[in-house]
PDB file of N, CA and C in Angstrom:
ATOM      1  N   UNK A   1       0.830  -1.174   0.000  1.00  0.00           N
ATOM      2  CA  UNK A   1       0.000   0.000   0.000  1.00  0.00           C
ATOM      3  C   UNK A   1       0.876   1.239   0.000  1.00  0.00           C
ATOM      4  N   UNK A   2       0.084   2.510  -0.807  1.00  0.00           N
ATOM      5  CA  UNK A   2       1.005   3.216  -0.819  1.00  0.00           C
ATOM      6  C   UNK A   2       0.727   4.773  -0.130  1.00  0.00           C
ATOM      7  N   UNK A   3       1.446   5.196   0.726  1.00  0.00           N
ATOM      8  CA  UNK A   3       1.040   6.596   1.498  1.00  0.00           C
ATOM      9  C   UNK A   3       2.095   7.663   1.291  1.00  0.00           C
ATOM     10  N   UNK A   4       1.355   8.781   1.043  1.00  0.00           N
ATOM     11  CA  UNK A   4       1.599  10.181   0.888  1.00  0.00           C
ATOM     12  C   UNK A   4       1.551  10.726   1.459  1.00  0.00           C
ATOM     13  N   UNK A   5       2.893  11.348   2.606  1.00  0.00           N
ATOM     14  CA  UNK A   5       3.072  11.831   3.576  1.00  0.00           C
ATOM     15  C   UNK A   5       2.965  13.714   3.141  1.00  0.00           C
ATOM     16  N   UNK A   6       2.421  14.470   3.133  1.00  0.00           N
ATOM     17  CA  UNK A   6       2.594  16.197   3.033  1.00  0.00           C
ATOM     18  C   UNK A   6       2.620  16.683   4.085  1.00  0.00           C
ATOM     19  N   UNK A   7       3.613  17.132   4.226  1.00  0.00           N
ATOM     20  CA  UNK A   7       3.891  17.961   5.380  1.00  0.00           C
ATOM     21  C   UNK A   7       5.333  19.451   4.996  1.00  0.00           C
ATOM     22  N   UNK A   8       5.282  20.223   5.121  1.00  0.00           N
ATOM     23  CA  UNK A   8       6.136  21.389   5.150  1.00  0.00           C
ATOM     24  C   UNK A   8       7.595  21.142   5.813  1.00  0.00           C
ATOM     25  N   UNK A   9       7.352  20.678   6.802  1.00  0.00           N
ATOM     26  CA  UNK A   9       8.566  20.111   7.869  1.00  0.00           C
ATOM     27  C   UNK A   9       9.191  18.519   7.859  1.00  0.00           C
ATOM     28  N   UNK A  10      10.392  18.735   7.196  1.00  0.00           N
ATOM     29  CA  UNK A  10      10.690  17.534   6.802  1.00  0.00           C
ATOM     30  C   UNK A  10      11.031  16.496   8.138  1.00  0.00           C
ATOM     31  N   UNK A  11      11.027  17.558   9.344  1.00  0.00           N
ATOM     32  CA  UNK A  11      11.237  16.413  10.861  1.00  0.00           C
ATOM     33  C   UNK A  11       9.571  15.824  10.532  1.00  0.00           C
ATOM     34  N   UNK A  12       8.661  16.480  10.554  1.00  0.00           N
ATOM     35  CA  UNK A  12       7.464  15.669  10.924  1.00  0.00           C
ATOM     36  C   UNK A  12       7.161  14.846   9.998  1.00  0.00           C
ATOM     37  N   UNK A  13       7.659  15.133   8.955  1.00  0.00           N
ATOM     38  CA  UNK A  13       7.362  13.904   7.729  1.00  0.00           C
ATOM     39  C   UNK A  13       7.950  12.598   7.928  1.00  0.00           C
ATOM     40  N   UNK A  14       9.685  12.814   8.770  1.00  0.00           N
ATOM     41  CA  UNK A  14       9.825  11.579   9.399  1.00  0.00           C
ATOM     42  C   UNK A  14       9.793  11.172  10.348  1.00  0.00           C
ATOM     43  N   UNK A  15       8.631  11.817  11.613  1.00  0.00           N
ATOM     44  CA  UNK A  15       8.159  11.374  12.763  1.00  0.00           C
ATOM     45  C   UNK A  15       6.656  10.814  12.233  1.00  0.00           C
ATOM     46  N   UNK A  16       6.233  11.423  11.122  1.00  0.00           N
ATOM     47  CA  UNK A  16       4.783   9.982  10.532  1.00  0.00           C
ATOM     48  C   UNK A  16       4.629   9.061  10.215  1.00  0.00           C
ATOM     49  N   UNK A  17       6.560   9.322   9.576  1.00  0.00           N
ATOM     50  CA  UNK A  17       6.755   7.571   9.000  1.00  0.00           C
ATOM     51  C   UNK A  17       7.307   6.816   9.993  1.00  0.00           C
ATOM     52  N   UNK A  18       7.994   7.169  11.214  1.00  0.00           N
ATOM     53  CA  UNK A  18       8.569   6.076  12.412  1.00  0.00           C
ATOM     54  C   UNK A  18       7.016   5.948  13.163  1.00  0.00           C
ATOM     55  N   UNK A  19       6.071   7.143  13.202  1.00  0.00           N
ATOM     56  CA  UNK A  19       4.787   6.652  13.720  1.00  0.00           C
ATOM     57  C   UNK A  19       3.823   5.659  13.322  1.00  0.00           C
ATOM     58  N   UNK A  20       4.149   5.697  11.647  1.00  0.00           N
ATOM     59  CA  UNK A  20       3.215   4.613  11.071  1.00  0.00           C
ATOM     60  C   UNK A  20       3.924   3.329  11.293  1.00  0.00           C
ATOM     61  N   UNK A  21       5.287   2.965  11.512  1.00  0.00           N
ATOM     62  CA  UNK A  21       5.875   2.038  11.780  1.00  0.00           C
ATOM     63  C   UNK A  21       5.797   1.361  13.004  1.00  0.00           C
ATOM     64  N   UNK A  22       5.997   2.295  14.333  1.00  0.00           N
ATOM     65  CA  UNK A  22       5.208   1.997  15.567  1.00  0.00           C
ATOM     66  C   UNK A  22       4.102   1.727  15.863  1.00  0.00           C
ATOM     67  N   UNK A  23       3.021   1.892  14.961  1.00  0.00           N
ATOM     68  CA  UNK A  23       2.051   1.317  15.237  1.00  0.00           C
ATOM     69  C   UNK A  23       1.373   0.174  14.561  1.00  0.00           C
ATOM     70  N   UNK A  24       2.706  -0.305  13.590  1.00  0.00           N
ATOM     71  CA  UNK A  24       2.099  -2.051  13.232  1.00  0.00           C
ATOM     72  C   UNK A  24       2.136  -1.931  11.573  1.00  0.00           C
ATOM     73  N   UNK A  25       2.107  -0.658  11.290  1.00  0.00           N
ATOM     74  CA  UNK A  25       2.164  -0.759   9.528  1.00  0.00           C
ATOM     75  C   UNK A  25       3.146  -0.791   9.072  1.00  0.00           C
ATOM     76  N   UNK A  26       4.091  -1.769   9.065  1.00  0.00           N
ATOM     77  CA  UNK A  26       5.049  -2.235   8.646  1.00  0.00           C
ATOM     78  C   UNK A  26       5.107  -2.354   6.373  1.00  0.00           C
ATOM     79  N   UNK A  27       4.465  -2.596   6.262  1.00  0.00           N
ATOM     80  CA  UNK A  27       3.746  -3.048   4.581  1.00  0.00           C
ATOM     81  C   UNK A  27       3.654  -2.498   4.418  1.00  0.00           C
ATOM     82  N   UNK A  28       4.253  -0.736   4.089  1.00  0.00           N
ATOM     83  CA  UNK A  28       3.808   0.461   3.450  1.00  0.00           C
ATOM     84  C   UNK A  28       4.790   0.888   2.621  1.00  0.00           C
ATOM     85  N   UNK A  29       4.473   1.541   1.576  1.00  0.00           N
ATOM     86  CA  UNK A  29       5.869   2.568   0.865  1.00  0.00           C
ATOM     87  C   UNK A  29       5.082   3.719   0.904  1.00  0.00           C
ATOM     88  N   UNK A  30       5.969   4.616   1.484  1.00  0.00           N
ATOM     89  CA  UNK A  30       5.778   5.753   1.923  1.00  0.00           C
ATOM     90  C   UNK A  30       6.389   6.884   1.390  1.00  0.00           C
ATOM     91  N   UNK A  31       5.946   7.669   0.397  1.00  0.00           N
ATOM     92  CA  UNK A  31       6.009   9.113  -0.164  1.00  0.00           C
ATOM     93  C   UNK A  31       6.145   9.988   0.664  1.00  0.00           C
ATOM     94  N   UNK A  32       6.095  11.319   0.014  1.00  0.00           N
ATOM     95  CA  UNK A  32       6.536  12.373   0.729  1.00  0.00           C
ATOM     96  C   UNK A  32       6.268  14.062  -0.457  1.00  0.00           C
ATOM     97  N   UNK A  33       5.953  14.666   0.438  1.00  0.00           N
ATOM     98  CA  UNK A  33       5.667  16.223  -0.432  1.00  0.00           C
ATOM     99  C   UNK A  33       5.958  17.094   0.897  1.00  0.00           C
ATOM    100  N   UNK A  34       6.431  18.248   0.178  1.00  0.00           N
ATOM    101  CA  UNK A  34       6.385  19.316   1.120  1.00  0.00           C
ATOM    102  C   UNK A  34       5.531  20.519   1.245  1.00  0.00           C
ATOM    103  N   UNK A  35       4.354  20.087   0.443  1.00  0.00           N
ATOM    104  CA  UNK A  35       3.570  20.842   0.075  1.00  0.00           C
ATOM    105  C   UNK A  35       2.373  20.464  -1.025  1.00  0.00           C
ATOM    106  N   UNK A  36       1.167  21.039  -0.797  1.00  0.00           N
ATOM    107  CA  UNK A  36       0.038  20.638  -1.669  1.00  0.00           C
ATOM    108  C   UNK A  36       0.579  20.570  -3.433  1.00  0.00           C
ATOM    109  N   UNK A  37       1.641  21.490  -4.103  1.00  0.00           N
ATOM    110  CA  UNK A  37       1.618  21.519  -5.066  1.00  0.00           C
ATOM    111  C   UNK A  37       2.754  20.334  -5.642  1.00  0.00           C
ATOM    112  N   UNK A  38       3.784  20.001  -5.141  1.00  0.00           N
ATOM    113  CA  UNK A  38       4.506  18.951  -5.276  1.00  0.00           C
ATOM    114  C   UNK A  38       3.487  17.469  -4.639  1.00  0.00           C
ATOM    115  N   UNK A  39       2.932  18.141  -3.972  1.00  0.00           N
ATOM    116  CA  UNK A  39       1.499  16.466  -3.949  1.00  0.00           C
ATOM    117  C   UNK A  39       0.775  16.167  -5.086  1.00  0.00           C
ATOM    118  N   UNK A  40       0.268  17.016  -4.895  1.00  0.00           N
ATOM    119  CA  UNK A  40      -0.545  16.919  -6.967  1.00  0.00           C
ATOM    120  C   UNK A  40       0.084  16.129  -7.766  1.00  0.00           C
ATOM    121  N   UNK A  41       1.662  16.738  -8.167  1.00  0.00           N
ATOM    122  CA  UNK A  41       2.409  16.218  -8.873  1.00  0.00           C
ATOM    123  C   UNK A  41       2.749  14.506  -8.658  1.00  0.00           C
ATOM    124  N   UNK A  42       3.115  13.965  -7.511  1.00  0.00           N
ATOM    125  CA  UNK A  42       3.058  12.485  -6.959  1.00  0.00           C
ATOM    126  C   UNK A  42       2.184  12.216  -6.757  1.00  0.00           C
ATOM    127  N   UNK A  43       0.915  12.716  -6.975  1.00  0.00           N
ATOM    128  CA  UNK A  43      -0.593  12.190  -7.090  1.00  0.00           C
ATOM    129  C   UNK A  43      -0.793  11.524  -8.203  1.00  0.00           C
ATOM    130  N   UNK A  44      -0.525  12.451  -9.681  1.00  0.00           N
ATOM    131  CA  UNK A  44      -1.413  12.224 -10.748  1.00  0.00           C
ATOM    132  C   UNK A  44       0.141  11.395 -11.085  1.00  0.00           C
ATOM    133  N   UNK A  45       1.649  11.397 -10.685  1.00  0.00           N
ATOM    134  CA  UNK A  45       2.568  10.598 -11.523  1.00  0.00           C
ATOM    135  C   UNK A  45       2.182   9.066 -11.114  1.00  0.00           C
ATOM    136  N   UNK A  46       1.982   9.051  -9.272  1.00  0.00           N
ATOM    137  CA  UNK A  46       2.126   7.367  -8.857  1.00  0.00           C
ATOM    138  C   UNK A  46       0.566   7.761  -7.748  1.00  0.00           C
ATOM    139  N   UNK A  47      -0.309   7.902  -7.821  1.00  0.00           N
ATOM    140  CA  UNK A  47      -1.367   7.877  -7.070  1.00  0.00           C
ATOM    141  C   UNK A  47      -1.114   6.510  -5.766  1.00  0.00           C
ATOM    142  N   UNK A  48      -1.317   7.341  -4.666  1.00  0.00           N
ATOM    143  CA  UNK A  48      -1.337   6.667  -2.970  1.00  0.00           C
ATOM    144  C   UNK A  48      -2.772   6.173  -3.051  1.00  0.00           C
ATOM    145  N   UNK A  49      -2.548   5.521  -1.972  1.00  0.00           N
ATOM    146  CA  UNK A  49      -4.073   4.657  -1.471  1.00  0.00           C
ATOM    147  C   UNK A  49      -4.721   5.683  -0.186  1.00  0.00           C
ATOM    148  N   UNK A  50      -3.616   6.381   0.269  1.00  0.00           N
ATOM    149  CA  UNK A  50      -4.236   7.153   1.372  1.00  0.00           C
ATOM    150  C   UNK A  50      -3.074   8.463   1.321  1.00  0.00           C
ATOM    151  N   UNK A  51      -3.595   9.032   1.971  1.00  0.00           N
ATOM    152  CA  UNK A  51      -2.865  10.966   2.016  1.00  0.00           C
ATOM    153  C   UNK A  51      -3.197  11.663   3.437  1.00  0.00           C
ATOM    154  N   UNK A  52      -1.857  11.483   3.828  1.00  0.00           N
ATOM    155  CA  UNK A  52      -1.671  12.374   5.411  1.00  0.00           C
ATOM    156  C   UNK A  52      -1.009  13.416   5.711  1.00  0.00           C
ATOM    157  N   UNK A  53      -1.677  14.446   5.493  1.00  0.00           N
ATOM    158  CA  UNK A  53      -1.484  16.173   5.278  1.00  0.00           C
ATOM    159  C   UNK A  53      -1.947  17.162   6.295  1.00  0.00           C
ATOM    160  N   UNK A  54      -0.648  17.594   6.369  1.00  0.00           N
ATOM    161  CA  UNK A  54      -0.767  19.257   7.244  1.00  0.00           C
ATOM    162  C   UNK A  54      -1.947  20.173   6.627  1.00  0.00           C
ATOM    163  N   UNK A  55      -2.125  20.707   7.444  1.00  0.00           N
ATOM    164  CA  UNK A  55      -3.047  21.666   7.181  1.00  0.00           C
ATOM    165  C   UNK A  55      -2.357  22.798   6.593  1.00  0.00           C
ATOM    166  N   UNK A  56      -1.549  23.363   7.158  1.00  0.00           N
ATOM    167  CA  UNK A  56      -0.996  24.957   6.739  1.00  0.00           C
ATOM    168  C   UNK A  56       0.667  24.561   6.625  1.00  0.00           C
ATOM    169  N   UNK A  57       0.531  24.827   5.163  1.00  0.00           N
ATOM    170  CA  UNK A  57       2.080  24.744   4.431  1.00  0.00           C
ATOM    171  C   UNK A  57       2.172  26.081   3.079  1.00  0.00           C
ATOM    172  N   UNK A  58       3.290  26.345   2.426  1.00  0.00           N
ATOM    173  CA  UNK A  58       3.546  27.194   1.410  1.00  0.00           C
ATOM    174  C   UNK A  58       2.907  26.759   0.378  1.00  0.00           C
ATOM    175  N   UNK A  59       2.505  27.756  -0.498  1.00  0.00           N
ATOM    176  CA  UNK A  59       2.855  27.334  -1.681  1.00  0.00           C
ATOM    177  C   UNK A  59       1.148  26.667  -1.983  1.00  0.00           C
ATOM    178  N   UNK A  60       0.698  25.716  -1.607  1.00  0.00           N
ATOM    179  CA  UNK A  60      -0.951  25.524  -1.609  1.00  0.00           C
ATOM    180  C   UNK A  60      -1.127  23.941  -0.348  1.00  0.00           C
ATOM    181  N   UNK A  61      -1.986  25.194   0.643  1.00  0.00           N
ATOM    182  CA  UNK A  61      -2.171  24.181   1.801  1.00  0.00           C
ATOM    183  C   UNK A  61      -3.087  22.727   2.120  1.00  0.00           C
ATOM    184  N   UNK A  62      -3.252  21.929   3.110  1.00  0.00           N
ATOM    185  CA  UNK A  62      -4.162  20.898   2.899  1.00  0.00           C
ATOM    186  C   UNK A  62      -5.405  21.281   2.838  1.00  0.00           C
ATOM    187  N   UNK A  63      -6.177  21.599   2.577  1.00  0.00           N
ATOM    188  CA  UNK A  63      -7.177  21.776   3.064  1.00  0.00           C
ATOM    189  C   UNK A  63      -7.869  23.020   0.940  1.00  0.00           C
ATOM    190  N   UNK A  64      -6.761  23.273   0.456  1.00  0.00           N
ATOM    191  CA  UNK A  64      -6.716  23.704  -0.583  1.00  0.00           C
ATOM    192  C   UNK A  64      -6.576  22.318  -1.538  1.00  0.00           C
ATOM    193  N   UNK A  65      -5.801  21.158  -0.778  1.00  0.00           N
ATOM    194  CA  UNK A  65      -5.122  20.140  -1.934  1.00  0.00           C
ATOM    195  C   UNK A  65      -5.998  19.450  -1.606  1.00  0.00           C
ATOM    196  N   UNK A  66      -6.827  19.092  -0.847  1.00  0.00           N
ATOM    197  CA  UNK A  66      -8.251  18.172  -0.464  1.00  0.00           C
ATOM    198  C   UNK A  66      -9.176  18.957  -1.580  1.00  0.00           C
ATOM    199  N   UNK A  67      -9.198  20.295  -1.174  1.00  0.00           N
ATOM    200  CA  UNK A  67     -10.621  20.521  -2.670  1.00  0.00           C
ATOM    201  C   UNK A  67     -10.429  20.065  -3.922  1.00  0.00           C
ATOM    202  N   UNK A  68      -8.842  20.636  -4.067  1.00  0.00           N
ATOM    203  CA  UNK A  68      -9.001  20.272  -5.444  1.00  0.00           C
ATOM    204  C   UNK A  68      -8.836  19.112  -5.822  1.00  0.00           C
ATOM    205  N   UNK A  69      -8.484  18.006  -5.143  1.00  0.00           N
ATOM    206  CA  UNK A  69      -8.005  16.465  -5.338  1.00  0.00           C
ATOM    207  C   UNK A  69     -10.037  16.181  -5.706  1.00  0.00           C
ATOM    208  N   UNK A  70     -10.622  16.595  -4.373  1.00  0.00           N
ATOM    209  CA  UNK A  70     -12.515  16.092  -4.673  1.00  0.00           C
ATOM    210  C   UNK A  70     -13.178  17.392  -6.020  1.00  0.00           C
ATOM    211  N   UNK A  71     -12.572  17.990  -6.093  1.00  0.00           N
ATOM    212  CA  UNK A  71     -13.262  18.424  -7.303  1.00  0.00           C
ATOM    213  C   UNK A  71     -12.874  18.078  -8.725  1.00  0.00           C
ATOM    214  N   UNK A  72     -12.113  17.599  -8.660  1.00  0.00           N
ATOM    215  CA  UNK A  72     -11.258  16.200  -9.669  1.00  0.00           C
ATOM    216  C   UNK A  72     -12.227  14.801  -9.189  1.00  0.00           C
ATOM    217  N   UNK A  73     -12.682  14.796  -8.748  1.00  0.00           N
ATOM    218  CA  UNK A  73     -13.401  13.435  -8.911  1.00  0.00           C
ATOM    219  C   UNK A  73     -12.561  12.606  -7.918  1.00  0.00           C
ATOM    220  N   UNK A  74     -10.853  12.897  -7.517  1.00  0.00           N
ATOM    221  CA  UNK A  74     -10.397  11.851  -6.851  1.00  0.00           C
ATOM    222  C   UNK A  74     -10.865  11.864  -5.509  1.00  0.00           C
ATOM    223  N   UNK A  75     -11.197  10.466  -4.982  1.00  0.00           N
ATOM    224  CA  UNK A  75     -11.631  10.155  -3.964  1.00  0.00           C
ATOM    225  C   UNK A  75     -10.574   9.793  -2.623  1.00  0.00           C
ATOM    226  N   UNK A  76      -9.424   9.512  -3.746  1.00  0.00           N
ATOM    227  CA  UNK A  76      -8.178   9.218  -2.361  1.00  0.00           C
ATOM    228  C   UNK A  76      -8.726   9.358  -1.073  1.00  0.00           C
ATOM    229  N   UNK A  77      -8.685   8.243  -0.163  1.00  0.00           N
ATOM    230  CA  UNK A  77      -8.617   8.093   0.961  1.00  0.00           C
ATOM    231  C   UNK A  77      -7.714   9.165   1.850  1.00  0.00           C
ATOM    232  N   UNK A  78      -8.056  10.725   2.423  1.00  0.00           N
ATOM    233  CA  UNK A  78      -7.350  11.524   3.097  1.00  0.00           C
ATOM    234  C   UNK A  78      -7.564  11.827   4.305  1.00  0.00           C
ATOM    235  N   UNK A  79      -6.533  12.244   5.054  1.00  0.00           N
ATOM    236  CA  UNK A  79      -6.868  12.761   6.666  1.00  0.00           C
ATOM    237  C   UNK A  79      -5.655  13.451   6.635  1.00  0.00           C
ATOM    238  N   UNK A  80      -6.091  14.842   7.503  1.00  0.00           N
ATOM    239  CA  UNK A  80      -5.074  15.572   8.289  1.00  0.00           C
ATOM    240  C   UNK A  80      -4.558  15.154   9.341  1.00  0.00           C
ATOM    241  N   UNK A  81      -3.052  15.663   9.498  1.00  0.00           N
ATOM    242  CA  UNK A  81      -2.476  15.318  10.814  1.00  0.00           C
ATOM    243  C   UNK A  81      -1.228  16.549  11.343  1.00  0.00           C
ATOM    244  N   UNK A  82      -2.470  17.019  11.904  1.00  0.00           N
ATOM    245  CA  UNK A  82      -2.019  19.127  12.190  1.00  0.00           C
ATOM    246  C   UNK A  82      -2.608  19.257  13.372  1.00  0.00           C
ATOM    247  N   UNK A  83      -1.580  20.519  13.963  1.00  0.00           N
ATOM    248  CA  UNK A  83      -1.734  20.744  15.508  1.00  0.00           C
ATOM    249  C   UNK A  83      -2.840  21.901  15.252  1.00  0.00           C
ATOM    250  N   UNK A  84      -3.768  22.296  14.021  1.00  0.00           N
ATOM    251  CA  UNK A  84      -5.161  22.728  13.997  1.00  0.00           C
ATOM    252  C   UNK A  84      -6.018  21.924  14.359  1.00  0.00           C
ATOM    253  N   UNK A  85      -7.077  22.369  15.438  1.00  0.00           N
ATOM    254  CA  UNK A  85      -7.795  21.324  16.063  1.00  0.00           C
ATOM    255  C   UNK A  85      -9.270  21.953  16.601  1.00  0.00           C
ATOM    256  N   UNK A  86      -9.522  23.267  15.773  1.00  0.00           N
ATOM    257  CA  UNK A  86     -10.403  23.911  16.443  1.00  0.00           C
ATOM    258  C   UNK A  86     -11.850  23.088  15.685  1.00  0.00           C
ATOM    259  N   UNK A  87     -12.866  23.304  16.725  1.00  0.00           N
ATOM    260  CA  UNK A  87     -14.287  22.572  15.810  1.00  0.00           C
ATOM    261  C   UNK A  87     -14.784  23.225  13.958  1.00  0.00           C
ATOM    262  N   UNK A  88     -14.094  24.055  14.365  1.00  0.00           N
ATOM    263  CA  UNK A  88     -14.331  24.933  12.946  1.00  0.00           C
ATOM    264  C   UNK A  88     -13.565  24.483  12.052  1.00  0.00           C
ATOM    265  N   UNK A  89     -12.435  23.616  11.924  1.00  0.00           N
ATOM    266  CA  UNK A  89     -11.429  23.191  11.233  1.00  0.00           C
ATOM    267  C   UNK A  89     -11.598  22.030  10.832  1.00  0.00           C
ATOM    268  N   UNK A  90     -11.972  21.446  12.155  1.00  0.00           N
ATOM    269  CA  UNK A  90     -12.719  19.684  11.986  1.00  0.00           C
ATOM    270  C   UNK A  90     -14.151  19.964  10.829  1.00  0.00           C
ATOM    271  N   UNK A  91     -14.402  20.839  11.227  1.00  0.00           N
ATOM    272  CA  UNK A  91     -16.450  21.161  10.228  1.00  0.00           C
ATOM    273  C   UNK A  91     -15.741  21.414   8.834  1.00  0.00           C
ATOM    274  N   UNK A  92     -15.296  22.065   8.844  1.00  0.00           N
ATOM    275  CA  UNK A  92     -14.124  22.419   7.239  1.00  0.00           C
ATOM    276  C   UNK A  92     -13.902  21.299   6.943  1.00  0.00           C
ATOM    277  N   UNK A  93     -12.821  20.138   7.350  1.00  0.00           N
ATOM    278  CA  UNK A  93     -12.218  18.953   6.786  1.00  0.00           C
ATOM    279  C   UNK A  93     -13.072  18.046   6.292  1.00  0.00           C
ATOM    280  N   UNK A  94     -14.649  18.146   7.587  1.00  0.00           N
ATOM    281  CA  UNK A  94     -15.143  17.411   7.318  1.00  0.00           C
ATOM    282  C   UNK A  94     -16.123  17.116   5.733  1.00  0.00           C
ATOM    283  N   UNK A  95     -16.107  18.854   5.735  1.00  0.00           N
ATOM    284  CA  UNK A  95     -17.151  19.322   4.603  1.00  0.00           C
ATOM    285  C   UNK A  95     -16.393  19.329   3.380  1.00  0.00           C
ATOM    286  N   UNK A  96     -15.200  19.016   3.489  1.00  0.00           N
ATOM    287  CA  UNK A  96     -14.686  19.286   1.999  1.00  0.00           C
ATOM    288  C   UNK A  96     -13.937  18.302   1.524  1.00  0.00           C
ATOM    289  N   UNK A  97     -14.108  16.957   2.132  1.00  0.00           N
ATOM    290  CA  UNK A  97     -14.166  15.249   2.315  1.00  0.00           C
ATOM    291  C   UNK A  97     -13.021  14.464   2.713  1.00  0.00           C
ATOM    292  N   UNK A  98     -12.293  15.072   3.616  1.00  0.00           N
ATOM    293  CA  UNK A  98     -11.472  14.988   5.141  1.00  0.00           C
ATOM    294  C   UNK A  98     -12.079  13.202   5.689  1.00  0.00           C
ATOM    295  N   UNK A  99     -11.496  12.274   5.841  1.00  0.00           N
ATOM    296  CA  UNK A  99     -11.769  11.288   6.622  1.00  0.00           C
ATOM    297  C   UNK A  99     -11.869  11.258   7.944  1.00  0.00           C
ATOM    298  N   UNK A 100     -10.725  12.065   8.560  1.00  0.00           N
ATOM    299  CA  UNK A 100     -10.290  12.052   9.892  1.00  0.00           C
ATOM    300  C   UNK A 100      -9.010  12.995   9.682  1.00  0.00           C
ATOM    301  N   UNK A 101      -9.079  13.357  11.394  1.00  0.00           N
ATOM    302  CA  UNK A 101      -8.407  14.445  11.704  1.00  0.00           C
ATOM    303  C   UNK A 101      -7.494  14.129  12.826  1.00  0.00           C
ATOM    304  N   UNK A 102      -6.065  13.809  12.576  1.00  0.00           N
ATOM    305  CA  UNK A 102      -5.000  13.606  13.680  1.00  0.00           C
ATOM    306  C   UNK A 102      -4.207  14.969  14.121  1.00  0.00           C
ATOM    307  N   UNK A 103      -4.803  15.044  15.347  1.00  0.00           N
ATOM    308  CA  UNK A 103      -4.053  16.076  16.467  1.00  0.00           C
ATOM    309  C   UNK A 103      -2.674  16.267  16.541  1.00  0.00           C
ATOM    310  N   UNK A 104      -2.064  16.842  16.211  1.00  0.00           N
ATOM    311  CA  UNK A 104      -0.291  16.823  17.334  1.00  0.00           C
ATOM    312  C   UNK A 104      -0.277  17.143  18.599  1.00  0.00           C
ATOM    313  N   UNK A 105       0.465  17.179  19.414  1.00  0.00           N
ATOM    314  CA  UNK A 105       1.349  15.675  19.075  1.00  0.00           C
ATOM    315  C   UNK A 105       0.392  14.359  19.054  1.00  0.00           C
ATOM    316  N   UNK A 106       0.646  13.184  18.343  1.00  0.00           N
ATOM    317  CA  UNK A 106      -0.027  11.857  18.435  1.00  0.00           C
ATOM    318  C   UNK A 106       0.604  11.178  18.618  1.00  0.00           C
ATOM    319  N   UNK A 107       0.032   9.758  18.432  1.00  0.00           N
ATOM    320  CA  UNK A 107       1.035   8.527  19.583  1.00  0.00           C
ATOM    321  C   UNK A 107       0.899   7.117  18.046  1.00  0.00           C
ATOM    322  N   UNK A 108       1.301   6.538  18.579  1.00  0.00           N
ATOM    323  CA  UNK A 108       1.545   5.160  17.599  1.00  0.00           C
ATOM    324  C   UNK A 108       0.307   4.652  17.861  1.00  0.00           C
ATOM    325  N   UNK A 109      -0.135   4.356  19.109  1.00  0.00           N
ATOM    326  CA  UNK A 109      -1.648   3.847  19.184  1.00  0.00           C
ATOM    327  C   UNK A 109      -2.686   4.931  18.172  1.00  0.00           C
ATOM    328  N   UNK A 110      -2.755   6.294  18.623  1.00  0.00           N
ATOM    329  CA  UNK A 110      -3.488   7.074  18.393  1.00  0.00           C
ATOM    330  C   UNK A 110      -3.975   6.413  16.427  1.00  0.00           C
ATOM    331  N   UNK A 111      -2.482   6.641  15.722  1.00  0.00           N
ATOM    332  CA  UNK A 111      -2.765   6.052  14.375  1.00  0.00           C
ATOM    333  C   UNK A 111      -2.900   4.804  14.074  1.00  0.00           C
ATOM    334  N   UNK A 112      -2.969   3.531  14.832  1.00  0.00           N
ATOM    335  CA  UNK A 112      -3.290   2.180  14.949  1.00  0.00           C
ATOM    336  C   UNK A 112      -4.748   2.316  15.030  1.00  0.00           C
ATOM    337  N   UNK A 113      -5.636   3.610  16.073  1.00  0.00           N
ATOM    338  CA  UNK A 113      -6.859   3.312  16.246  1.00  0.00           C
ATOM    339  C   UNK A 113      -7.327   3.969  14.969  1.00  0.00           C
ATOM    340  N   UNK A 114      -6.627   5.032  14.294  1.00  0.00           N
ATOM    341  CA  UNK A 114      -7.715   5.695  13.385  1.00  0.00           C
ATOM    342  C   UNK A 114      -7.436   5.151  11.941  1.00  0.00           C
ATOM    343  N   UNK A 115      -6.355   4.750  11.821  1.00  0.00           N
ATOM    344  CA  UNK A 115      -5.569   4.721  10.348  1.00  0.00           C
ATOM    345  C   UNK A 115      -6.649   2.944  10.012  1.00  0.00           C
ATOM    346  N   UNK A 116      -6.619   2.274  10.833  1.00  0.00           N
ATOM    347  CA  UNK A 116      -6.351   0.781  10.746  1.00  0.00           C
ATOM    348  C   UNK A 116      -7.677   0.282   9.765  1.00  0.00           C
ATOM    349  N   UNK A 117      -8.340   1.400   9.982  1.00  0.00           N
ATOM    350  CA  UNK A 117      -9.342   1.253   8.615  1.00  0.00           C
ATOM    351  C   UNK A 117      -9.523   1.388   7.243  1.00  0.00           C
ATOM    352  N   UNK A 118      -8.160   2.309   6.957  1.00  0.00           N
ATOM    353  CA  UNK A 118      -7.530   2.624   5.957  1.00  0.00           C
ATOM    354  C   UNK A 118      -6.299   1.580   5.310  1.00  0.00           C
ATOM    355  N   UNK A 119      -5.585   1.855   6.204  1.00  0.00           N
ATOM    356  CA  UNK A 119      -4.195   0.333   5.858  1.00  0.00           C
ATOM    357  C   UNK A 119      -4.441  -1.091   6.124  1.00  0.00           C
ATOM    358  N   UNK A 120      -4.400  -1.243   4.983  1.00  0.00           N
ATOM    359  CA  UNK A 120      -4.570  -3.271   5.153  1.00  0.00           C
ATOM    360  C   UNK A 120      -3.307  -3.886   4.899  1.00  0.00           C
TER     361      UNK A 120
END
């Protein structure tokens, strides 16, 4: 299976991937963007099964790369994983077809309980 890590900060991009590893998803190849517009690009070259994105990055943020991924028709399996956490942010993600929403800091369990419906 294949996951698309976006994140701005290249430490947290590899604290998602030792997190997805700690929590049992071992079977993954794991991408990487630093931003909504270099996602696009590893979207439409090698399309992921799932997409785990910051909210606020340069250049075009998550929550910009979620619209336009669903107004393309793609359905990619997505969730944020940003220290934005207000109910107004969650109502946004949710409305603009957001799966789930991971808090910072999170734990290896935390993505075992939410991810595990996503990664097989």
């Amino acid at each position: 299976m294949k996951i698309l890590v976006v994140d701005d900060s290249r430490a947290m991009r590899m604290i998602v991937k030792r997190t997805l590893r700690q929590a049992g998803f071992n079977n993954i190849d794991v991408a990487e963007a630093d931003n909504g517009v270099a996602a696009l690009q590893q979207i439409n070259a090698s399309p992921p099964q799932l997409i785990l994105c910051d909210w606020n990055m340069p250049e075009m943020n998550g929550i910009e790369l979620l619209r336009s991924l669903r107004g393309k028709g793609n359905m990619t399996n997505f969730g944020f994983v940003t220290s934005e956490a207000s109910p107004e942010m969650k109502n946004t993600a949710s409305a603009a077809g957001a799966q789930f929403l991971i808090t910072k800091p999170f734990t290896a369990d935390t993505f075992k309980t939410v991810l595990s419906q996503f990664i097989r």
